[in-house]
N, C-alpha and C. Protein backbone atom coordinates (compact mmCIF):
# COMPACT_ATOMS: atom_id res chain seq x y z
N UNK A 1 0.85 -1.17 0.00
CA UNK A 1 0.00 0.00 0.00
C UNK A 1 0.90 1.24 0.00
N UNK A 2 0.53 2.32 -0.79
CA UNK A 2 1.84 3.26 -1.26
C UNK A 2 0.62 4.60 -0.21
N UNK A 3 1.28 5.21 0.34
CA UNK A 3 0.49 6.08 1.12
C UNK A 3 1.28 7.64 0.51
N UNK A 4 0.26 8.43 0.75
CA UNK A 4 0.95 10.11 0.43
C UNK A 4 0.24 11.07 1.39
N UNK A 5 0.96 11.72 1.78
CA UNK A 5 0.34 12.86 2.81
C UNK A 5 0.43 13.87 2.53
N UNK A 6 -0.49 14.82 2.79
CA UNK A 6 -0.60 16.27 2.16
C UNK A 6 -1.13 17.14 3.68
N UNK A 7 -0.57 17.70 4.56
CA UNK A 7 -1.21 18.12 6.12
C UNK A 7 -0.80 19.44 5.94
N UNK A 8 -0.93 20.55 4.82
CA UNK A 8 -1.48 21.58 4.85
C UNK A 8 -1.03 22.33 6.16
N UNK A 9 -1.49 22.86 7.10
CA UNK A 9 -1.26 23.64 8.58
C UNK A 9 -1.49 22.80 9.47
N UNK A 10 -0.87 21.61 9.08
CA UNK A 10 -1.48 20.39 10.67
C UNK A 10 0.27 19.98 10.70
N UNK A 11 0.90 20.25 12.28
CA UNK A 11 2.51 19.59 12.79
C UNK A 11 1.92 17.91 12.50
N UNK A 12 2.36 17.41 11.72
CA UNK A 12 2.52 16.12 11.38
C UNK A 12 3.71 15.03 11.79
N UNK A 13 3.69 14.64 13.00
CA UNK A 13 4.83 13.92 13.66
C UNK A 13 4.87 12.38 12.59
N UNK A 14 5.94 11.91 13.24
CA UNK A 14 6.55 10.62 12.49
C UNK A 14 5.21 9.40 13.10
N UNK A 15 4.92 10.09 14.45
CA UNK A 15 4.24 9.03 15.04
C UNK A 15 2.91 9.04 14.33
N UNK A 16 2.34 10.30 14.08
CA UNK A 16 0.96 10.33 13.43
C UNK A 16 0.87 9.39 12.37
N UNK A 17 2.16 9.50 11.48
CA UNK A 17 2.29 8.98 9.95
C UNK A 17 2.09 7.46 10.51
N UNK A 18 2.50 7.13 11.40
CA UNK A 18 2.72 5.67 11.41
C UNK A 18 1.15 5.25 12.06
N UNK A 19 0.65 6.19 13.30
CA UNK A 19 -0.61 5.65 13.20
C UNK A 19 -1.68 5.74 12.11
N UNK A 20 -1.75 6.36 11.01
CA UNK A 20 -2.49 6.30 10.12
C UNK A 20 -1.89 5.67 8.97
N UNK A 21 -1.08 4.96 8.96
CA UNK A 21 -0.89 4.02 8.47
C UNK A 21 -0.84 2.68 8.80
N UNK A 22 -0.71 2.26 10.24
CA UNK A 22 -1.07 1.20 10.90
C UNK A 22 -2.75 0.52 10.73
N UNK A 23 -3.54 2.28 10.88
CA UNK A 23 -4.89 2.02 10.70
C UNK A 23 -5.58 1.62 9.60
N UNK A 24 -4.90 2.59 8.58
CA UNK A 24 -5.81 2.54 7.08
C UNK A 24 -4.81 1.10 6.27
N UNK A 25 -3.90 0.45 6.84
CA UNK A 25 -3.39 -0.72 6.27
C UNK A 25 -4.32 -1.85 6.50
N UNK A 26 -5.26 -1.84 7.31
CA UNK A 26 -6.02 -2.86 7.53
C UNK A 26 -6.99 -3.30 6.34
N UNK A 27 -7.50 -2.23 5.61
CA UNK A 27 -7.84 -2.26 4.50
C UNK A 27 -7.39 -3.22 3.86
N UNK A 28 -6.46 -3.33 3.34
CA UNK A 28 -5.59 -4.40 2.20
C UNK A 28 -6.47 -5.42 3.06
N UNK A 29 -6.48 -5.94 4.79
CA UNK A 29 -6.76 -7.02 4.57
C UNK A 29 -8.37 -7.22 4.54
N UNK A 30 -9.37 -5.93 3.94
CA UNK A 30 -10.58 -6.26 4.22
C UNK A 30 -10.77 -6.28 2.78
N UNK A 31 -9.88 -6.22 1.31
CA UNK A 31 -10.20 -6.22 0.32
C UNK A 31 -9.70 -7.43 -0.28
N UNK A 32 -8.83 -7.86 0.89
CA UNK A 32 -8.33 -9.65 0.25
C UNK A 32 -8.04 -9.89 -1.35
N UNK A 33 -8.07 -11.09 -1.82
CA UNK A 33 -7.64 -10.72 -2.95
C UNK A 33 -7.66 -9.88 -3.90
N UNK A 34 -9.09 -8.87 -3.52
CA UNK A 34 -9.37 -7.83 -4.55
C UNK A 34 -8.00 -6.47 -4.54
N UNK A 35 -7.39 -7.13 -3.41
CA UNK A 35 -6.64 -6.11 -3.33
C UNK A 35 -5.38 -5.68 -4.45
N UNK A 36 -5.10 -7.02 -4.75
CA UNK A 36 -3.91 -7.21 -5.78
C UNK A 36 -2.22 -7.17 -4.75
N UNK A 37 -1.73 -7.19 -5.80
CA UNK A 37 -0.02 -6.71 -4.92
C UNK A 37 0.21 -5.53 -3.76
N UNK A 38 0.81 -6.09 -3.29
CA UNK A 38 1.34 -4.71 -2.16
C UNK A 38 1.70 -3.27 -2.63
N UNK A 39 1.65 -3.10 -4.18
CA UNK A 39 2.12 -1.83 -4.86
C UNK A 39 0.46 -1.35 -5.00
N UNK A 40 -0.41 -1.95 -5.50
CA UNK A 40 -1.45 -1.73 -6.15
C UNK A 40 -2.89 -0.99 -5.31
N UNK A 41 -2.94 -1.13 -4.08
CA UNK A 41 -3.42 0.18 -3.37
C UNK A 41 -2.64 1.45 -3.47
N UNK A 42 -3.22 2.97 -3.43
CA UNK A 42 -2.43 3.66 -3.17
C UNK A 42 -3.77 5.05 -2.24
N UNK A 43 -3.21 5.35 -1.41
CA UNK A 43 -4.56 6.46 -0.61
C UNK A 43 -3.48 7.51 -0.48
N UNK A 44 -4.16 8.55 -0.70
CA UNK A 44 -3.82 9.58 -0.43
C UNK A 44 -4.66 10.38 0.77
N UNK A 45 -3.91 11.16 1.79
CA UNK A 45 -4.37 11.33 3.00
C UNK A 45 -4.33 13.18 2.61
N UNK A 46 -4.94 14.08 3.19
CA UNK A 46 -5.37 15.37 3.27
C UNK A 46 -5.67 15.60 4.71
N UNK A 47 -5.19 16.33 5.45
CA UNK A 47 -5.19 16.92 6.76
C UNK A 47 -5.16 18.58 6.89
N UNK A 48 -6.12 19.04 7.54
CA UNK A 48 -6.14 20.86 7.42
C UNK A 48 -6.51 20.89 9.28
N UNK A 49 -6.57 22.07 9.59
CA UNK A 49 -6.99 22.40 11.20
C UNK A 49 -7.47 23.50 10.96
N UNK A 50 -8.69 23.80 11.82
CA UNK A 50 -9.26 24.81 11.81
C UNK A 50 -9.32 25.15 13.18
N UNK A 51 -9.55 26.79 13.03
CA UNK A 51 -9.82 26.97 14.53
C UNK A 51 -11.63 26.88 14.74
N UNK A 52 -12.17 26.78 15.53
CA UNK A 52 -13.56 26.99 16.39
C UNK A 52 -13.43 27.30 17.90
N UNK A 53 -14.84 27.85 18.38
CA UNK A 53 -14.98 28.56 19.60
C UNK A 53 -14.44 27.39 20.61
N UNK A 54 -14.65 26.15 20.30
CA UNK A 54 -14.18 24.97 21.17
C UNK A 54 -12.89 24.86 21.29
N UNK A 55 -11.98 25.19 20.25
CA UNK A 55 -10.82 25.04 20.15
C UNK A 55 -10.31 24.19 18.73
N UNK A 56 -9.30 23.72 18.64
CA UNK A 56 -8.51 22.95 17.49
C UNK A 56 -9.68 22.08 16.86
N UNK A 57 -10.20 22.08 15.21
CA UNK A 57 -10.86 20.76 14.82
C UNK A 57 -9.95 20.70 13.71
N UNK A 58 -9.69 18.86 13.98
CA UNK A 58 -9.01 18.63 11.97
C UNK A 58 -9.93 17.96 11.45
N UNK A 59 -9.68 18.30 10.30
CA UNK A 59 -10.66 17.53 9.10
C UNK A 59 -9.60 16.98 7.91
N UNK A 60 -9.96 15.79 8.19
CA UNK A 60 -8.87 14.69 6.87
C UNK A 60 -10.35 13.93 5.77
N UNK A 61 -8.98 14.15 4.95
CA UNK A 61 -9.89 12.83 3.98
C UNK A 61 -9.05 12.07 3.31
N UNK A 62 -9.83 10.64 2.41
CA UNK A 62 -8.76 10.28 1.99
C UNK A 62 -9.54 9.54 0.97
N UNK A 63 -8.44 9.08 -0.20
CA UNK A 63 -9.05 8.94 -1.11
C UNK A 63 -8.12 7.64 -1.57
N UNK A 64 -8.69 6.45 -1.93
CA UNK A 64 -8.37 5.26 -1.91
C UNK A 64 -8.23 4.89 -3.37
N UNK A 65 -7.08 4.38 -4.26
CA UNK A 65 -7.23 3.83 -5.19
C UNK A 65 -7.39 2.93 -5.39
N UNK A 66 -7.99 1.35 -5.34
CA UNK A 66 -7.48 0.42 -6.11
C UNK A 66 -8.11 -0.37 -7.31
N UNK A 67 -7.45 -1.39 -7.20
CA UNK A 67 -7.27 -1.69 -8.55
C UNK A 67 -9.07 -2.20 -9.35
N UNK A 68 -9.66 -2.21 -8.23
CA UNK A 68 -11.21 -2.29 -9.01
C UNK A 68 -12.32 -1.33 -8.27
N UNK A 69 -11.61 -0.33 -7.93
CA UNK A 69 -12.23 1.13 -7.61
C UNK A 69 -11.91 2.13 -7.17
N UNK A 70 -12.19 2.88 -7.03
CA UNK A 70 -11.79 4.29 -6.05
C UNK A 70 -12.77 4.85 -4.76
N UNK A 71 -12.59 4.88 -3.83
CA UNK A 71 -13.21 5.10 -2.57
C UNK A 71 -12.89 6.77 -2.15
N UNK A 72 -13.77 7.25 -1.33
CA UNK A 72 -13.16 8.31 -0.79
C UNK A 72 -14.15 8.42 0.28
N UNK A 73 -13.32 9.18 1.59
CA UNK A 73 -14.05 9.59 3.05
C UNK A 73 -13.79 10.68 3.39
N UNK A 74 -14.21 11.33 4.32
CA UNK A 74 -14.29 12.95 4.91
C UNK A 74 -14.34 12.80 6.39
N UNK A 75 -13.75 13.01 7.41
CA UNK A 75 -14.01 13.07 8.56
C UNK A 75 -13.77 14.57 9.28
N UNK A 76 -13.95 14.74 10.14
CA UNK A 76 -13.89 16.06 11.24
C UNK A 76 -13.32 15.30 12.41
N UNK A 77 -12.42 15.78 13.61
CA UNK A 77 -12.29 15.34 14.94
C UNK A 77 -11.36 16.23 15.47
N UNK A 78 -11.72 15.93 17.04
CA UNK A 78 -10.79 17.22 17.71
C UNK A 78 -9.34 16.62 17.73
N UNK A 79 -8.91 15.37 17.12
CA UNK A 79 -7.64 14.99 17.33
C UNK A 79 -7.37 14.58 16.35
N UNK A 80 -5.82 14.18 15.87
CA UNK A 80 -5.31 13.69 14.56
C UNK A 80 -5.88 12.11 14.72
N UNK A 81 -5.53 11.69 15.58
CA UNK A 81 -5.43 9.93 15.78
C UNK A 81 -6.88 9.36 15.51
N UNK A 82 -8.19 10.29 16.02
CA UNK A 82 -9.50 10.28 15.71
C UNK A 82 -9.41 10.38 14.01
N UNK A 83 -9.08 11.47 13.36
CA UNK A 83 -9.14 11.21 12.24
C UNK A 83 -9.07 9.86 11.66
N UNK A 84 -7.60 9.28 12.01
CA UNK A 84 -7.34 8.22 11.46
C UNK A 84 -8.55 6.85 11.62
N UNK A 85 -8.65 7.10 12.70
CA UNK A 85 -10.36 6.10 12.88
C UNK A 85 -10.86 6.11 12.43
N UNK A 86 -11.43 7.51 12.15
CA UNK A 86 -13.13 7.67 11.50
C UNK A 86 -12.71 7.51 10.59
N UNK A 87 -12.11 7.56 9.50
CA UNK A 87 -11.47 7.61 8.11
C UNK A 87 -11.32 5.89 7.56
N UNK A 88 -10.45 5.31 8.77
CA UNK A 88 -11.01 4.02 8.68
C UNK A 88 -11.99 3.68 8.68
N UNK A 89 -12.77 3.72 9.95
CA UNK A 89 -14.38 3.36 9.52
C UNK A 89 -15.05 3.40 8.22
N UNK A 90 -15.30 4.57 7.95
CA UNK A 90 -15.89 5.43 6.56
C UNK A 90 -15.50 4.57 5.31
N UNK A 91 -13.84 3.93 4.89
CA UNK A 91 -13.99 3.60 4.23
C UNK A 91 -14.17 1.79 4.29
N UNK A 92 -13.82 1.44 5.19
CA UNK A 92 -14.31 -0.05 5.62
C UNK A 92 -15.96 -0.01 5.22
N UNK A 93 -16.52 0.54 5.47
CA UNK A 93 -17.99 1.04 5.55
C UNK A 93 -18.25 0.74 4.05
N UNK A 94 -17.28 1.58 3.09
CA UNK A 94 -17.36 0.95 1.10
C UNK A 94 -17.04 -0.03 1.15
N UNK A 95 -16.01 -0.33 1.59
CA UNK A 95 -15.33 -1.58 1.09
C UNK A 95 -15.87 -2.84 1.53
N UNK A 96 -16.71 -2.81 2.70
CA UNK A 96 -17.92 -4.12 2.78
C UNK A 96 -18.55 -4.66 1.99
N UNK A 97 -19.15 -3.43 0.71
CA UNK A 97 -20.47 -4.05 -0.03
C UNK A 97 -19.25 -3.60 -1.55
N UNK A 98 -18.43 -4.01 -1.21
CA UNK A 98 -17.74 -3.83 -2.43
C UNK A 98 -17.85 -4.90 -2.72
């Protein structure tokens, strides 16, 4: 799975990268053979922060290639690592009735 990050005004640590990639790797194994080779996924991740009266919200998305579709999700959360969840969810959520 070839991953790319794009975090805009969000401090993006080494650790973030690795939890959202720990997370959204699970994928490969919910698309099983549809998945193809280890090259043949590729998601691209988008991270921005906004301010609100509450304080810090990020909003990621991500957009999934493979090889017998394209997926995409949108999340909001007051934390990076939440992102990475809901983002999982969202697209596990396609990739069920795929």
């Amino acid at each position: 799975m070839i991953f790319h990050f794009k975090t805009g005004n969000v401090t993006f640590f080494e650790e973030d990268k690795e939890y959202f990639e720990k997370r959204l790797s699970k994928i490969r194994d919910i698309l099983g053979w549809k998945a193809g080779d280890e090259d043949s996924l590729e998601i691209s991740i988008a991270m921005e922060k906004g301010k609100q009266h509450s304080g810090d919200r990020f909003s990621a998305s991500a957009t999934l290639i493979a090889p017998h579709g394209k997926f995409y999700a949108e999340v909001g959360a007051d934390n990076i690592k939440k992102c990475a969840d809901l983002l999982q969810k969202k697209l596990k959520g396609q990739l069920d009735s795929f």
